[in-house]
C-alpha atoms as a PDB file:
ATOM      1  CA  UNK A   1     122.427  50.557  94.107  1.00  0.00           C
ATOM      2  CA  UNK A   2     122.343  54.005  95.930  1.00  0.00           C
ATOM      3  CA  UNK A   3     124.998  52.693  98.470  1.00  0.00           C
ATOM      4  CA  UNK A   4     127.253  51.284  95.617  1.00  0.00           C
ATOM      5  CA  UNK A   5     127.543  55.106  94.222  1.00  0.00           C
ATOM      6  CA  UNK A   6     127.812  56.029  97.628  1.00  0.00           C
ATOM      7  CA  UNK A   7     131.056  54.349  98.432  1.00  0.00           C
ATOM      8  CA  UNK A   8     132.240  55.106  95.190  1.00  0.00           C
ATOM      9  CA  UNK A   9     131.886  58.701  95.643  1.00  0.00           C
ATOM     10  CA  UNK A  10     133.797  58.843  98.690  1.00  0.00           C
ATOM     11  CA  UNK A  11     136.455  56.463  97.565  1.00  0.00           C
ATOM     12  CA  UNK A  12     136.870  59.229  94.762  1.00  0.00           C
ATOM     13  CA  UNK A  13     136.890  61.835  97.117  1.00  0.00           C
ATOM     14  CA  UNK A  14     139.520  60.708  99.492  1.00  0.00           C
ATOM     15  CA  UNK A  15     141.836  59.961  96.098  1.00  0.00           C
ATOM     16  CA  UNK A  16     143.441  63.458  96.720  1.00  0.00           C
ATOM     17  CA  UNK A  17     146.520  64.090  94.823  1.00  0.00           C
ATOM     18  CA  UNK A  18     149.189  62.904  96.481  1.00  0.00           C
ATOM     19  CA  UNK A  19     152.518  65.005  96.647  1.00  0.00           C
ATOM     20  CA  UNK A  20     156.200  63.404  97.380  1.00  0.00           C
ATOM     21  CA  UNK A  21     159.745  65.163  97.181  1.00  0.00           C
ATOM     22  CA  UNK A  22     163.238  64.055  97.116  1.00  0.00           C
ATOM     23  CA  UNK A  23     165.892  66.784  98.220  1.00  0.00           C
ATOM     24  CA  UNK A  24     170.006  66.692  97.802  1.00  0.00           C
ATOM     25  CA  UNK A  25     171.702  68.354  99.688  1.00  0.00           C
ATOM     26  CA  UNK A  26     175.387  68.427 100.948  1.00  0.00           C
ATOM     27  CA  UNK A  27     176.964  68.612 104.750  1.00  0.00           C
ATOM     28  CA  UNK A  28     180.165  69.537 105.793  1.00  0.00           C
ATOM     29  CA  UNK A  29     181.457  68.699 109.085  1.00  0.00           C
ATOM     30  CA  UNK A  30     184.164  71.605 110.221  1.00  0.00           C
ATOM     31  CA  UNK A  31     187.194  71.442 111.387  1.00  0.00           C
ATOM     32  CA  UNK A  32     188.467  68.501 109.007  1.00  0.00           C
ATOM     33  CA  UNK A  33     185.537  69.716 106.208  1.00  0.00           C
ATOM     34  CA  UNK A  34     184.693  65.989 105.717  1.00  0.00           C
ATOM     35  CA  UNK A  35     181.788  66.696 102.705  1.00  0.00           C
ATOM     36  CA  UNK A  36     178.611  64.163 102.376  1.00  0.00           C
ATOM     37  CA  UNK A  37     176.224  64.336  99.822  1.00  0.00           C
ATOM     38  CA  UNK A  38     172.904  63.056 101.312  1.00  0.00           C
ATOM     39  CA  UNK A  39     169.671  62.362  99.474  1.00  0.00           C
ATOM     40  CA  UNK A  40     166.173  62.975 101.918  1.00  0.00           C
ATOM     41  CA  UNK A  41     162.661  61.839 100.656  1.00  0.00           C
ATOM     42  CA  UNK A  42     159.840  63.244 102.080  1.00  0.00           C
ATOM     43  CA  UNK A  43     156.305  63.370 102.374  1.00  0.00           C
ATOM     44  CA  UNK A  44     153.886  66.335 101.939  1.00  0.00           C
ATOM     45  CA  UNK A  45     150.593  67.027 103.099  1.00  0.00           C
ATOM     46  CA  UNK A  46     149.055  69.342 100.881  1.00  0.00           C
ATOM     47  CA  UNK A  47     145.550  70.239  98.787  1.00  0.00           C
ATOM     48  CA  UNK A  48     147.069  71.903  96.010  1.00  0.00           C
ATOM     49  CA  UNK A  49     150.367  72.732  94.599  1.00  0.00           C
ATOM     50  CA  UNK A  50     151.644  75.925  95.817  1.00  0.00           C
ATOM     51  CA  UNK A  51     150.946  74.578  98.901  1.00  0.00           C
ATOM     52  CA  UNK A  52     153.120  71.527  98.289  1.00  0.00           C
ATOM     53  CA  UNK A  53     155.715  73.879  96.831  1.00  0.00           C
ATOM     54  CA  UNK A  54     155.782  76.074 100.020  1.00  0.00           C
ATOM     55  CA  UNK A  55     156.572  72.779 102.397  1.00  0.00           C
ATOM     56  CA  UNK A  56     159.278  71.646  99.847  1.00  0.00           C
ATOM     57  CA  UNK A  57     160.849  75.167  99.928  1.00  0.00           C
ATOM     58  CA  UNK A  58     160.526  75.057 103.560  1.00  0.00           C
ATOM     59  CA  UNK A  59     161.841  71.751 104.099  1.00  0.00           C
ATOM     60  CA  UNK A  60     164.599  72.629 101.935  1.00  0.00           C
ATOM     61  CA  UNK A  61     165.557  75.993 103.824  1.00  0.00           C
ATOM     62  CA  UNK A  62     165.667  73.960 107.571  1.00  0.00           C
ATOM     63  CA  UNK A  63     167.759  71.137 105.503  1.00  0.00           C
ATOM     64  CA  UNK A  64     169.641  74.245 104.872  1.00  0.00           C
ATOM     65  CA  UNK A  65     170.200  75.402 108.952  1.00  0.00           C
ATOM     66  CA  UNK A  66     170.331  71.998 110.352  1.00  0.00           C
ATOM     67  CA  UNK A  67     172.927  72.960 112.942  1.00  0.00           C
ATOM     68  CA  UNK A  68     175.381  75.266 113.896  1.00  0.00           C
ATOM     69  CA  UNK A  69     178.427  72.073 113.919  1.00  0.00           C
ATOM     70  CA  UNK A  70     177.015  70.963 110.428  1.00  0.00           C
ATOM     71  CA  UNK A  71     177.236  73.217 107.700  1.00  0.00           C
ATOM     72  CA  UNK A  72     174.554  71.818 104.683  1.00  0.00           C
ATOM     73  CA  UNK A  73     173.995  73.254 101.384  1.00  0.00           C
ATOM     74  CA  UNK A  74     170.429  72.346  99.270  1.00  0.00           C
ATOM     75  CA  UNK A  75     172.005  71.372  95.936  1.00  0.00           C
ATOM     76  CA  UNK A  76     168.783  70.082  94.537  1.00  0.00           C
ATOM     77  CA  UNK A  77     165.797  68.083  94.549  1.00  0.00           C
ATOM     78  CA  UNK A  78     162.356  66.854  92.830  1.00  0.00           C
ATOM     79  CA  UNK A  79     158.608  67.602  93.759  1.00  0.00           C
ATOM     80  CA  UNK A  80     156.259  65.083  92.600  1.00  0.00           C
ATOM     81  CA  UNK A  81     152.785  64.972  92.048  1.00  0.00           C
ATOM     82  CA  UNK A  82     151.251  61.605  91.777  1.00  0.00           C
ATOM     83  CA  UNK A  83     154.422  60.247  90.435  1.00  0.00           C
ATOM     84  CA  UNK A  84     154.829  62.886  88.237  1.00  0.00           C
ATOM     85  CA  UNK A  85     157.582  65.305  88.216  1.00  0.00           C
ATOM     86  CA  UNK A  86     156.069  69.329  88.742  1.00  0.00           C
ATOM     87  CA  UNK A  87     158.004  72.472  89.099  1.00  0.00           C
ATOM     88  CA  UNK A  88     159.080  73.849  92.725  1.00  0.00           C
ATOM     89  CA  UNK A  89     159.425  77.488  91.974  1.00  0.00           C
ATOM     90  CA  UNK A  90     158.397  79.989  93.687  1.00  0.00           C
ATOM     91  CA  UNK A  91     157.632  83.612  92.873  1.00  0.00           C
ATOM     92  CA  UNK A  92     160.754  85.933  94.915  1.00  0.00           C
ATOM     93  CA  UNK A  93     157.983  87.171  97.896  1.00  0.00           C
ATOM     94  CA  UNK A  94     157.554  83.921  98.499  1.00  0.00           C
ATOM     95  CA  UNK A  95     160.751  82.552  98.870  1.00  0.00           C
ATOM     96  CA  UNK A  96     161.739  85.917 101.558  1.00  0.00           C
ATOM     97  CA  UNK A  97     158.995  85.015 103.690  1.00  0.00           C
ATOM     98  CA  UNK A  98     160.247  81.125 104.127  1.00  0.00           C
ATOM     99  CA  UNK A  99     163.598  82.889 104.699  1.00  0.00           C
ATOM    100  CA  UNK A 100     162.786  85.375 107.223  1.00  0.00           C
ATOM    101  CA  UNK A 101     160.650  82.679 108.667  1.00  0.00           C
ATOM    102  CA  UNK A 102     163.075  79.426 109.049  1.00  0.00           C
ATOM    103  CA  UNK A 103     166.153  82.710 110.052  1.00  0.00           C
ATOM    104  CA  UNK A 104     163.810  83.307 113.304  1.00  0.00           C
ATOM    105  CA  UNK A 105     163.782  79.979 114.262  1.00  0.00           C
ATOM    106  CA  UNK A 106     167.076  78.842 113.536  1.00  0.00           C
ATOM    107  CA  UNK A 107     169.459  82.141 113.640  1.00  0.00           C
ATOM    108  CA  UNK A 108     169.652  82.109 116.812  1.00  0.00           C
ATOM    109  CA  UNK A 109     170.611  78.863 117.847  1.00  0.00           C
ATOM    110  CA  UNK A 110     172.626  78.518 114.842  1.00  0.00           C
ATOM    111  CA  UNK A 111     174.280  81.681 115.559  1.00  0.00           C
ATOM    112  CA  UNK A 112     174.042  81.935 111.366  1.00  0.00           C
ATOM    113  CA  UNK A 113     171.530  81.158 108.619  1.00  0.00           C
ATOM    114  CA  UNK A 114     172.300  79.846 105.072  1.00  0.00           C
ATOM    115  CA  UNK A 115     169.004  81.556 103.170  1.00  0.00           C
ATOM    116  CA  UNK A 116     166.862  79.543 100.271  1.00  0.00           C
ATOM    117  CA  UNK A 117     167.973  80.674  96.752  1.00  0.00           C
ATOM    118  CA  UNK A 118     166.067  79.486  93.977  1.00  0.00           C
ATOM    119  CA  UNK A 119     168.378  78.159  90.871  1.00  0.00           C
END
């Protein structure tokens, strides 16, 4: 009986929340400015939500700077939360430090960076 609870307690445990996103976003292919809209899902790894929010903003800003022949715009997207729908905002300090983070490793190749601006 003490090995049935057993398993059951660590099936429980590993029953994490599990976080998903979807994000929009548009490309534009210079010099003819041939415009896709293209729709991304993605995974997360995370333990709680501001984590989860942090990747999605993150993921969202390099969706931004893909490359320097490709310019892409974030027009939107969804965060969920075991299939339901939570909130990706993030407080403005936040948001700067994903900036400033993504523009070091992509301003320079890119020769430009399109920053995260939350809507």
């Amino acid at each position: 009986m003490k090995k049935i609870v057993f398993i059951l307690g660590l099936a429980c445990y590993s029953c994490g929340d599990k976080y998903e996103g979807q994000i929009i976003y548009k490309t534009t292919i210079p010099p003819y400015m041939i415009s896709n809209i293209t729709k991304s899902d993605i995974d997360i790894e995370a333990d709680t939500d501001r984590q989860a929010k942090i990747q999605f903003v993150t993921r969202a800003t390099i969706y931004n700077n893909v490359s320097p022949y490709i310019q892409s715009e974030f027009i939107t997207g969804s965060l969920l939360k075991n299939k339901r729908g939570i909130s990706y905002l993030l407080d403005q300090n936040t948001i700067d430090s994903i900036n400033i983070s993504i523009k070091r490793i992509t301003a320079h190749r890119n020769g430009y960076f399109n920053p995260y601006k939350q809507k």
